[in-house]
C-alpha atoms as a PDB file:
ATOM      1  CA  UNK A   1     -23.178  -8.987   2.514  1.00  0.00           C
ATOM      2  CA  UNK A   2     -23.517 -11.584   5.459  1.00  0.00           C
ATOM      3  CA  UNK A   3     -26.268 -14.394   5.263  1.00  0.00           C
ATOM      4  CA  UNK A   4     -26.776 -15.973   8.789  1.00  0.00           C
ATOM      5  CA  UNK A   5     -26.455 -19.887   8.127  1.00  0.00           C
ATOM      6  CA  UNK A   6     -27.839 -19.971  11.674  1.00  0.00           C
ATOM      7  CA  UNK A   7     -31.979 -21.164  12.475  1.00  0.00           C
ATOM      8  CA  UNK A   8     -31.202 -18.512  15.499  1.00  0.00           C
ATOM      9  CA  UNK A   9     -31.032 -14.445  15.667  1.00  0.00           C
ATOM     10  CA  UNK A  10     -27.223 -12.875  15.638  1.00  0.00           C
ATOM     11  CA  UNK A  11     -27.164  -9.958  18.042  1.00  0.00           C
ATOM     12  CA  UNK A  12     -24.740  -7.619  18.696  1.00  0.00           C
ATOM     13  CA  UNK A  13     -23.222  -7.765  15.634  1.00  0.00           C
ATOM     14  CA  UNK A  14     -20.397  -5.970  13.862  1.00  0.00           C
ATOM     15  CA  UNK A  15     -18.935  -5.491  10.484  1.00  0.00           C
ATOM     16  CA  UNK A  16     -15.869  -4.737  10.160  1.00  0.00           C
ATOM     17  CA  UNK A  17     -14.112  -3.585   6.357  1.00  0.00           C
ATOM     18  CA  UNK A  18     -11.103  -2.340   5.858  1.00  0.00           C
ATOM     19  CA  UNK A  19      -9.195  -2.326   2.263  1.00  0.00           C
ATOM     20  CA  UNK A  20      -5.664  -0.899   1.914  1.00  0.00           C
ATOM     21  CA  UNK A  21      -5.043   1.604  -0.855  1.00  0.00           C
ATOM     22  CA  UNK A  22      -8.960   1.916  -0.890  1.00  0.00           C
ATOM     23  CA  UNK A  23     -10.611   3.588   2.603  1.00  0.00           C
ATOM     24  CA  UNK A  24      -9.503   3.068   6.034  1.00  0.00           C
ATOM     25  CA  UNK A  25     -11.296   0.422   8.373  1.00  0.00           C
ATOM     26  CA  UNK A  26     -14.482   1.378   8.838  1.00  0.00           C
ATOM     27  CA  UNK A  27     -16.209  -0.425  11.536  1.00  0.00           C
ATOM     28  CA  UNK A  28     -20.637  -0.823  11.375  1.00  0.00           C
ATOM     29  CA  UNK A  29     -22.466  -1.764  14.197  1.00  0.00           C
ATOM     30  CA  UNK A  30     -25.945  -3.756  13.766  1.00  0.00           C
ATOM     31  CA  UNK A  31     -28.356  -4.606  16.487  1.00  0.00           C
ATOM     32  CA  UNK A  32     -29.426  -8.271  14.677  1.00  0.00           C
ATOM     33  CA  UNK A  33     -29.497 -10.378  12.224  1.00  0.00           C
ATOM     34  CA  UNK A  34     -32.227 -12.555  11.697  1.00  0.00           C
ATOM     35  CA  UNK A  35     -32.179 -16.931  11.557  1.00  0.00           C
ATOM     36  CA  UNK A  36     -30.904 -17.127   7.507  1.00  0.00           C
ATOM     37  CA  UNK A  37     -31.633 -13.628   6.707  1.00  0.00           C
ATOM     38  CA  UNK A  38     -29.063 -11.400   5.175  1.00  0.00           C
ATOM     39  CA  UNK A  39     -27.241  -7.988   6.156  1.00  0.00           C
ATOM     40  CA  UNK A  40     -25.953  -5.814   3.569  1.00  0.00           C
ATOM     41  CA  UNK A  41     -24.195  -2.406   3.845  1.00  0.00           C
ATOM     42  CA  UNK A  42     -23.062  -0.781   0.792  1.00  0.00           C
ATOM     43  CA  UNK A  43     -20.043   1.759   1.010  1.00  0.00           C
ATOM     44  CA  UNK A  44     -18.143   3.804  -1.988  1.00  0.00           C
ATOM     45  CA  UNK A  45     -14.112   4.179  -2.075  1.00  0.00           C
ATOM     46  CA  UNK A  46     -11.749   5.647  -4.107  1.00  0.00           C
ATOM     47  CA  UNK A  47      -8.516   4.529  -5.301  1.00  0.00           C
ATOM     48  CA  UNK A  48      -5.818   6.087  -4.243  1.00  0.00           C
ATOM     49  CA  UNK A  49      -3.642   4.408  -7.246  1.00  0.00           C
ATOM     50  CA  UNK A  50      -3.609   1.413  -9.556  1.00  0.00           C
ATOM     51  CA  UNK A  51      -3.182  -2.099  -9.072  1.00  0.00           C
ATOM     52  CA  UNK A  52      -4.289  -4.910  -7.197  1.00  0.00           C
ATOM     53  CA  UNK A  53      -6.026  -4.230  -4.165  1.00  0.00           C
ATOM     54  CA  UNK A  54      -7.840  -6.743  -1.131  1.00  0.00           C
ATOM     55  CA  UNK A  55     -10.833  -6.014   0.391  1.00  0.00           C
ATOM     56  CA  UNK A  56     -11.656  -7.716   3.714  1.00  0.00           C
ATOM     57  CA  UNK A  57     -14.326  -8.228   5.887  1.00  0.00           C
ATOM     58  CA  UNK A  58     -14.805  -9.245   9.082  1.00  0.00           C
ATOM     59  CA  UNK A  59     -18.399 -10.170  11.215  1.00  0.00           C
ATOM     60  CA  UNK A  60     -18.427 -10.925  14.947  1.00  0.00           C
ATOM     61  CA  UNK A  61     -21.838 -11.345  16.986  1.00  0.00           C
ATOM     62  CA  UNK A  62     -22.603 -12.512  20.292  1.00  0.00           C
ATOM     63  CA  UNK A  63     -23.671 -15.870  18.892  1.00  0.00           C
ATOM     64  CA  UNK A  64     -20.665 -16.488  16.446  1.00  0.00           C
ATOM     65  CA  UNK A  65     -17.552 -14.723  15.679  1.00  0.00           C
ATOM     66  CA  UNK A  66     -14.572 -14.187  13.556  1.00  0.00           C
ATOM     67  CA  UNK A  67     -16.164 -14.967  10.307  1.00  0.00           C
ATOM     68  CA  UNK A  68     -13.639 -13.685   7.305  1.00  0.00           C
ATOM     69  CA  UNK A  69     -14.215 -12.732   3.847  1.00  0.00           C
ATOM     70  CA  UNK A  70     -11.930 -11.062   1.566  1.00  0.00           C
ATOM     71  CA  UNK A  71     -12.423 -10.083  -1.889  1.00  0.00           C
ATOM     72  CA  UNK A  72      -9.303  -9.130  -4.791  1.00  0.00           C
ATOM     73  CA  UNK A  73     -10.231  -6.103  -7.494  1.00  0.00           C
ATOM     74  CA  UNK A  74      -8.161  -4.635 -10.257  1.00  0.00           C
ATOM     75  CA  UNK A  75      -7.815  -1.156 -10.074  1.00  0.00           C
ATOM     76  CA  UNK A  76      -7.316   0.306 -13.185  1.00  0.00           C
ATOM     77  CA  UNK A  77      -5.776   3.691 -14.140  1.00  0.00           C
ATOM     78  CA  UNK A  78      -8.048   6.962 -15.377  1.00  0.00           C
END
């Protein structure tokens, strides 16, 4: 999820996710974002083993850019 802290509308914007050991960067395009509204894309992965893994995201826009997020999950064993 991205919430625009921004009174203005984000165009041209793109997530980008990628997460080693989890899926391969995957890269979504949306048209806008609207002034403090939120965009939220959902996605499912499997792990290809146990352990620590990093997710990371990335949103760009014509109006701002490079905004990073990352997030840490256990993955545990079947």
């Amino acid at each position: 999820m991205f919430k625009n802290p921004l009174p203005i509308l984000l165009t041209l914007c793109y997530l980008e996710i990628q997460g080693p050991g989890l899926l391969k960067p995957k890269s979504i395009k949306q048209s806008s974002v609207g002034a403090k509204e939120s965009f939220v894309y959902e996605l499912e992965m499997t792990a290809s083993k146990p352990g620590t893994r990093t997710i990371v995201a990335s949103f760009d826009s014509k109006e701002i850019v490079d905004i990073n997020g990352s997030c840490e999950i256990e993955v545990k064993e079947k």
